[in-house]
Protein backbone atom coordinates (compact mmCIF):
# COMPACT_ATOMS: atom_id res chain seq x y z
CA UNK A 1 31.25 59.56 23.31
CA UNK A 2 32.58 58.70 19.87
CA UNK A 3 30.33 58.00 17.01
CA UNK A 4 31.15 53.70 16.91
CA UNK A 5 29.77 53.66 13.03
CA UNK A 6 32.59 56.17 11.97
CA UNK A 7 35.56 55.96 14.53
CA UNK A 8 38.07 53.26 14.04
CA UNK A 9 41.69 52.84 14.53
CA UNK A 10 44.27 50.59 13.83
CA UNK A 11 45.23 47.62 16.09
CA UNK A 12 46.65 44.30 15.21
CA UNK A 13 45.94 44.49 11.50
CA UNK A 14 42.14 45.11 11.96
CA UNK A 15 39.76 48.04 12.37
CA UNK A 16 38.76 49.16 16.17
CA UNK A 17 35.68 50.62 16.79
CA UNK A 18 36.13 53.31 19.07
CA UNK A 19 33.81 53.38 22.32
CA UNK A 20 35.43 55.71 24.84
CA UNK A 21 38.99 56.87 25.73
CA UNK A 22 40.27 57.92 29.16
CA UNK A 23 43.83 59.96 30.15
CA UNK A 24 46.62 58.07 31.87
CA UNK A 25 48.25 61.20 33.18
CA UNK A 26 49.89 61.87 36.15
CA UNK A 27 47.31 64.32 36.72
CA UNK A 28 44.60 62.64 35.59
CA UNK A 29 44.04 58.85 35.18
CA UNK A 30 41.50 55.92 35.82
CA UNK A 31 42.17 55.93 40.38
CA UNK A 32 40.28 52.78 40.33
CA UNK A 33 43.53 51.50 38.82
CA UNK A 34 45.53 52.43 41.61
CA UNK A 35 46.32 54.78 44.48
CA UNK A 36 48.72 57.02 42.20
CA UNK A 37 50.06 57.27 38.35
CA UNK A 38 53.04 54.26 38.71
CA UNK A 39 50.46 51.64 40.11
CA UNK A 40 47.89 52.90 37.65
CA UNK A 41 50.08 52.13 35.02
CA UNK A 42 51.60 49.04 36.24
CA UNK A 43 48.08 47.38 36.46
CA UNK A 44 48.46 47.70 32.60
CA UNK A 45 51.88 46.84 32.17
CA UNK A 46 52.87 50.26 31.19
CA UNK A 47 56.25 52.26 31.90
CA UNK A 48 54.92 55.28 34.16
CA UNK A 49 56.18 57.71 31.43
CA UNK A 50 56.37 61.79 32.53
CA UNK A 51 53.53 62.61 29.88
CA UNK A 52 51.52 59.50 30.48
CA UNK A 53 49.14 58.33 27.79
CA UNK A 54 45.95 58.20 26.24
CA UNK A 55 43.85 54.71 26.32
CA UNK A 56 41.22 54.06 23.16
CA UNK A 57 38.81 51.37 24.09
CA UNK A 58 37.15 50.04 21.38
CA UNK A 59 36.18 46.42 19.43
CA UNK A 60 37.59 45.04 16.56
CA UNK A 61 35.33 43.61 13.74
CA UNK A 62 34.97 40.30 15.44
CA UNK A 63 34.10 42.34 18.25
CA UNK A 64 37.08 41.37 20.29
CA UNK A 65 37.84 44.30 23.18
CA UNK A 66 40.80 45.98 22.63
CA UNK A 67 42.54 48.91 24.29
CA UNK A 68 45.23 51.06 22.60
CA UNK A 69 47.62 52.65 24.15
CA UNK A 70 49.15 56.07 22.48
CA UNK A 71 51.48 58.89 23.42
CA UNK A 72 49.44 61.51 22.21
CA UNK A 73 47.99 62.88 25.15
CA UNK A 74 46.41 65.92 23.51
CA UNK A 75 43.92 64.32 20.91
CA UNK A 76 42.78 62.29 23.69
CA UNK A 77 42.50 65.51 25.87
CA UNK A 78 40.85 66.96 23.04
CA UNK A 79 38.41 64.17 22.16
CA UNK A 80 37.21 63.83 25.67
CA UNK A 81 36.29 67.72 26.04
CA UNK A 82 34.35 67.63 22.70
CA UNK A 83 32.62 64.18 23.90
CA UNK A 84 31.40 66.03 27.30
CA UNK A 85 30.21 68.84 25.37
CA UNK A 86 27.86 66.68 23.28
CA UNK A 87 29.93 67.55 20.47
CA UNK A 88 31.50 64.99 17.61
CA UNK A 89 34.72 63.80 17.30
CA UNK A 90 36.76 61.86 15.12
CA UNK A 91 39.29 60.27 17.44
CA UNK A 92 41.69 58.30 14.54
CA UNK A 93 45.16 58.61 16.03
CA UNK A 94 47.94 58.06 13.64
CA UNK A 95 49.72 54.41 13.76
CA UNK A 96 52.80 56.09 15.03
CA UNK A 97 51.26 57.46 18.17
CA UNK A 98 50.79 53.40 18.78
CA UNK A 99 52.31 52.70 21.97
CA UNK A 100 50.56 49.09 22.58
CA UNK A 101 47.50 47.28 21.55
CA UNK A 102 46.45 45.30 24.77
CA UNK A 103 43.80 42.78 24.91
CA UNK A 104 40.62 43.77 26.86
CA UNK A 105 39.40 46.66 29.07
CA UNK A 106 40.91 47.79 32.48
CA UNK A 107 37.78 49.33 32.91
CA UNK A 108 33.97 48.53 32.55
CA UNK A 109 32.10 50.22 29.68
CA UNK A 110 28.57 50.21 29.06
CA UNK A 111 28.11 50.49 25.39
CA UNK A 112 29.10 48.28 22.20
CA UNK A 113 29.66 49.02 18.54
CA UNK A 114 26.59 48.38 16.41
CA UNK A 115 26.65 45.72 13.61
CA UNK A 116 29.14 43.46 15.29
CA UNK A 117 29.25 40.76 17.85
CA UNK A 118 28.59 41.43 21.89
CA UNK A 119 31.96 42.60 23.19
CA UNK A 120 33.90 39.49 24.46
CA UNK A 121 37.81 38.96 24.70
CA UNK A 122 40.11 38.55 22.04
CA UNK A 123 41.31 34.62 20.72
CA UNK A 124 43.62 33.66 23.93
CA UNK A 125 45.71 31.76 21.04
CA UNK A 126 46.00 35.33 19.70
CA UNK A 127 47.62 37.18 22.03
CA UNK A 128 50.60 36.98 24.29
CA UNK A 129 49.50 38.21 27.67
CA UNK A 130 45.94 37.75 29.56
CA UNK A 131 43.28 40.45 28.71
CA UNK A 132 42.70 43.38 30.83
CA UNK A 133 39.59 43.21 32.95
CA UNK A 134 38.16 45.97 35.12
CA UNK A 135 39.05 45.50 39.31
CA UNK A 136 36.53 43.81 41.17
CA UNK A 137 34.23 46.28 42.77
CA UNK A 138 31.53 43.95 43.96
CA UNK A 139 32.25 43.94 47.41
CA UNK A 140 34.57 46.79 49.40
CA UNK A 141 38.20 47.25 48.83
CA UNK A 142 40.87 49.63 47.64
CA UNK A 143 39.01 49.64 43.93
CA UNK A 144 35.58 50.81 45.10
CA UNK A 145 36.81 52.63 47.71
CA UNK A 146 38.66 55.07 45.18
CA UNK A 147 35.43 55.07 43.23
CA UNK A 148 33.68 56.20 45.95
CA UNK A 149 36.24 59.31 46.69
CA UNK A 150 35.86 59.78 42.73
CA UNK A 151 31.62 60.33 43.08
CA UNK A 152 32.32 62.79 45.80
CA UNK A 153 34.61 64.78 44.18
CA UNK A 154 32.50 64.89 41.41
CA UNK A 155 29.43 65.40 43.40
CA UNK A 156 30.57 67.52 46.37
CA UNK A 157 27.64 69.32 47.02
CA UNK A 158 25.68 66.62 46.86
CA UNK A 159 27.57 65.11 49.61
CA UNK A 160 28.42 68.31 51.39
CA UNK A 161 24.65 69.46 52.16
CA UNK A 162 24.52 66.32 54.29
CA UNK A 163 26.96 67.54 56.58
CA UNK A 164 25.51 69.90 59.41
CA UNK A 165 28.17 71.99 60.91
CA UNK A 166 27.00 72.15 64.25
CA UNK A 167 28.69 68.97 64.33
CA UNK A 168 32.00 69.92 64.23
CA UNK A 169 31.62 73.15 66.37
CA UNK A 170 30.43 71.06 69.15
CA UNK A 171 33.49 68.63 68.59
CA UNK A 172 35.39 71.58 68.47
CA UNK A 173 34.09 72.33 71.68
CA UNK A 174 34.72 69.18 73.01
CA UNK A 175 38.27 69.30 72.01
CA UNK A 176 39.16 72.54 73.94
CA UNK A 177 38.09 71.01 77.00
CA UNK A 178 39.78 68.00 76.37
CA UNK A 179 43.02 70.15 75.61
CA UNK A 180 43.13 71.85 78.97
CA UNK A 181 43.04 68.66 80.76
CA UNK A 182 45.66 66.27 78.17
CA UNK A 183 47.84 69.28 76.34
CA UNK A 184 50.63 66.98 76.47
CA UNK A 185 49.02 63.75 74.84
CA UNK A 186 46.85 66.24 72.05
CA UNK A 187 50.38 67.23 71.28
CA UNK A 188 51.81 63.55 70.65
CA UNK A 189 48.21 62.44 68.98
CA UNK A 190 47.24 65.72 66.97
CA UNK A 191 44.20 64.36 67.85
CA UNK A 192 43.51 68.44 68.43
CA UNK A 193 42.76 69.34 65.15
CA UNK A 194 40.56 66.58 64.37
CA UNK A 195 36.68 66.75 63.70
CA UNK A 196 35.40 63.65 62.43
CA UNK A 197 31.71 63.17 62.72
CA UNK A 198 30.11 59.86 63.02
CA UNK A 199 27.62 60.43 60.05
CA UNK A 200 27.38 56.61 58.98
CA UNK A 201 26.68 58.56 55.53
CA UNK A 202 27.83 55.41 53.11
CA UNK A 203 28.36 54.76 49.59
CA UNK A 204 25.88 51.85 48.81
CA UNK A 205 28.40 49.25 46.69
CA UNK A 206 26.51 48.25 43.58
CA UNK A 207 26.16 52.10 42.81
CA UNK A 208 29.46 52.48 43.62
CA UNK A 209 30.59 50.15 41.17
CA UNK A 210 28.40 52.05 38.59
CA UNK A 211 31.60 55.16 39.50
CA UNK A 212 33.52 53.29 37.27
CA UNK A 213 31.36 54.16 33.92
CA UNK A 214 33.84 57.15 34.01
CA UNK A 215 34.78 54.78 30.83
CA UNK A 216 31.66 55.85 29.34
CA UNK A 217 31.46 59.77 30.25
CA UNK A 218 28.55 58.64 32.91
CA UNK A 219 28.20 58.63 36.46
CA UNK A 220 26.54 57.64 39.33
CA UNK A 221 23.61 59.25 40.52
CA UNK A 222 21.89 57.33 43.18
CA UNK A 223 24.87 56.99 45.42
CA UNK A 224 23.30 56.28 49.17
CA UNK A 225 23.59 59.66 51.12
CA UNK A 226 22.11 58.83 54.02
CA UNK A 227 23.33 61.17 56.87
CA UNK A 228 21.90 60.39 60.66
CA UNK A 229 25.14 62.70 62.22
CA UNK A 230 23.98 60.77 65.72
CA UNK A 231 26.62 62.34 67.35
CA UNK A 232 30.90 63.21 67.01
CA UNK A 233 33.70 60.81 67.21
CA UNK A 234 36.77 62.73 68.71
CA UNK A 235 40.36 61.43 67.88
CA UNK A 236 39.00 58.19 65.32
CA UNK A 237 42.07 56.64 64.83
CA UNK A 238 41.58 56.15 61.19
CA UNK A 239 41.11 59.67 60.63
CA UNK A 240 44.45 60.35 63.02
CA UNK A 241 46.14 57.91 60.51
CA UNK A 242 45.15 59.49 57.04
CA UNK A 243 46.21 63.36 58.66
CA UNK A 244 49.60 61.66 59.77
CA UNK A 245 50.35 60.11 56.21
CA UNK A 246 49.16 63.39 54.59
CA UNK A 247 51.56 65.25 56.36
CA UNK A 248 54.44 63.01 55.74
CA UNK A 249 53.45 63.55 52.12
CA UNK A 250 53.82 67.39 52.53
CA UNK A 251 57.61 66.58 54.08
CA UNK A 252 58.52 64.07 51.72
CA UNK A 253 56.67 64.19 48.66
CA UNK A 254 55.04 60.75 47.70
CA UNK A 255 54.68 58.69 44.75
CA UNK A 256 53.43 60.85 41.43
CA UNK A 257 49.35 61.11 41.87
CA UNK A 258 49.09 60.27 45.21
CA UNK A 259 48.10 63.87 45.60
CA UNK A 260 46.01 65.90 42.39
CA UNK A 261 44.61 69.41 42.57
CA UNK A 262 41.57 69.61 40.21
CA UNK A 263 39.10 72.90 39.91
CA UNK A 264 36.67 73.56 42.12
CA UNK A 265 34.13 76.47 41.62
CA UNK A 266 35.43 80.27 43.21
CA UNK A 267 39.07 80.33 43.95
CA UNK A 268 38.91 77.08 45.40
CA UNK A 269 40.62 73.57 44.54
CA UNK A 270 39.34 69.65 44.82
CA UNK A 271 41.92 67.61 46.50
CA UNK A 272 41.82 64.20 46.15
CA UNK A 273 44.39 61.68 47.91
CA UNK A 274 44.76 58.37 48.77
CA UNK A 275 47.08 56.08 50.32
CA UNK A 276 47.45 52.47 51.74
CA UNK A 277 43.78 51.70 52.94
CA UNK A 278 42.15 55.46 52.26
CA UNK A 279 41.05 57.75 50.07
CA UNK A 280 40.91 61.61 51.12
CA UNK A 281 38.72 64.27 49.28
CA UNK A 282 38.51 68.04 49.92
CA UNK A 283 38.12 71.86 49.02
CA UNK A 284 41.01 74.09 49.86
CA UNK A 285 38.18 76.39 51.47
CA UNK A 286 35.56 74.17 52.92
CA UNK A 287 35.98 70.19 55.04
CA UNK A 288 37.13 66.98 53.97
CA UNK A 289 35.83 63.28 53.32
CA UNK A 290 37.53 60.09 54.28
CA UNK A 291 37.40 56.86 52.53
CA UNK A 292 38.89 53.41 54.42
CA UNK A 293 39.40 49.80 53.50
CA UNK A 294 38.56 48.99 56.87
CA UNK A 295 35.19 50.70 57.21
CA UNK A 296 33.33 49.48 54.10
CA UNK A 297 30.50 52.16 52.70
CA UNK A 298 31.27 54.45 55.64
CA UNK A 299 32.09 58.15 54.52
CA UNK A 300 33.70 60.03 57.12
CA UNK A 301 33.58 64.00 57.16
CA UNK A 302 36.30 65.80 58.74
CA UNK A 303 36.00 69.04 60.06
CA UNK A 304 38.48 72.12 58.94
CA UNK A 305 39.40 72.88 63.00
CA UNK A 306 42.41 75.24 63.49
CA UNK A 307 44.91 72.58 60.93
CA UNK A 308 42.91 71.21 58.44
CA UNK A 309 42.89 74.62 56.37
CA UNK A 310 47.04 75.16 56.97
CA UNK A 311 47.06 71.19 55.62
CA UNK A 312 45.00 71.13 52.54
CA UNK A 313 46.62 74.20 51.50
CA UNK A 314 50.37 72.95 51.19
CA UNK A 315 48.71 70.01 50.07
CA UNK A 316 48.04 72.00 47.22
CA UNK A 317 51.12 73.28 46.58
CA UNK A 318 52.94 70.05 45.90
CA UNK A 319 49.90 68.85 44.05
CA UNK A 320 50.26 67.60 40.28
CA UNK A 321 47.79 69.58 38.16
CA UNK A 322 46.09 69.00 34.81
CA UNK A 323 48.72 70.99 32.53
């Protein structure tokens, strides 16, 4: 976090207090935003340029919000590592890099610069478009939803410890026998390879909406994981949905973001996808979560089975990666 009694930039003729910054990357940017880079940007008004940007959300002296928009990437890159290391930074990007200065914040941050007034919008008579505000994760939609795929990426094993794996071995199970009898409808429904287990493990929604202090370098911590696993849920169709879309997106590659590759500890990667109505996370070696609109809080594990592992792995491959 930058140091708000030393950091300032320029924007619209007066000093900006720098609180946070975030990437707007194809690779990396805010998902709460959108479902990939192009609607992340659009919600900002932004051209979806190839090296993205870097957002500086700060106050101005009258302690108007403000967020800049600049083109260089890097510093941003750079300030953020040094921030999460504990370490100081002086973020003061050069008036060229300027891209924009846009009223408000797209996202919610939890701190203020000292020795100014609370953080409020800028003079509407002032500025020529309506100030950015975060999305609206008080109740479940597309916004929290992402948020809640972004905590369990960031806290797999958290979430994963829940997940007892006799649960998907008996599904498995279940599935042979269901093979023998219906090869020629598993074919049509590839409901063969799936091994969703009813958990009812669900992301509570006011802590969900706390996902979104990514602004602030915090997170979540007391996300609900309650896991009963009271029993397996061959073929859900929403499950049969997100693995159809996913592999149309390994045929026909979708929109820039919709798919990311992150690290994940050993030799492993953290997927994370999302598409109309769901949100996908996963490690190339281990299962997968599911995320949907229509299922508010619900958190549904999928099982690898004899695809899933084939799937996430050219998944991978067309993935966009931090450079």
């Amino acid at each position: 976090m930058a140091d708000t009694d030393e950091e300032a930039v320029a924007a619209e003729d007066d000093a900006l207090y720098v609180l946070t910054a975030v990437l707007l990357t194809p690779a990396k940017f805010p998902s709460v935003l959108g479902d990939d880079y192009s609607e992340a940007c659009a919600a900002l008004g932004l051209a979806p340029l190839a090296d993205g940007y870097g957002l500086v959300l700060g106050q101005d002296g009258d302690g108007a919000r403000w967020t800049v928009v600049i083109d260089d990437v890097s510093l941003v890159a750079v300030a953020i590592a040094s921030w999460d290391c504990g370490m100081e930074y002086d973020l003061s990007p050069s008036e060229r890099t300027v891209v924009a200065a846009l009223p408000g914040w797209p996202l919610a941050v939890a701190v203020a610069a000292p020795n100014v007034p609370a953080p409020h919008d800028p003079d509407p008579d002032l500025v020529d478009r309506p100030p950015l505000a975060p999305p609206d994760t008080t109740t479940w939609g597309p916004a929290q939803r992402r948020l809640g795929a972004d905590e369990i990426a960031l806290q797999w094993a958290l979430w994963r410890e829940q997940i007892d794996d006799s649960v998907f071995a008996a599904q498995d199970g279940a599935s042979d026998t269901s093979k023998a009898d219906k090869a020629t409808s598993e074919e049509d429904t590839g409901a063969d390879e799936e091994t969703a287990a009813d958990t009812e493990t669900e992301v509570d929604s006011e802590t969900a909406a706390e996902v979104e202090t990514e602004a602030d370098g915090s997170s979540s911590d007391d996300v609900s994981s309650d896991s009963t696993a009271e029993g397996t849920q061959a073929g859900h169709s929403g499950i049969r949905r997100v693995l159809t879309e996913l592999r149309t997106y390994v045929d026909t590659p979708p929109p820039l973001g919709r798919v990311r590759s992150s690290f994940a500890p050993g030799e492993a990667r953290t997927l994370r996808a999302d598409g109309p109505g769901w949100s996908m996370v996963a490690r190339t070696d281990d299962i997968a979560f599911v995320l949907l609109d229509e299922e508010p809080g619900e958190v549904l594990p999928v099982g690898r089975g004899p695809e899933l592992p084939g799937l996430l792995e050219a998944l991978d491959k067309m993935a966009v990666r931090p450079s």
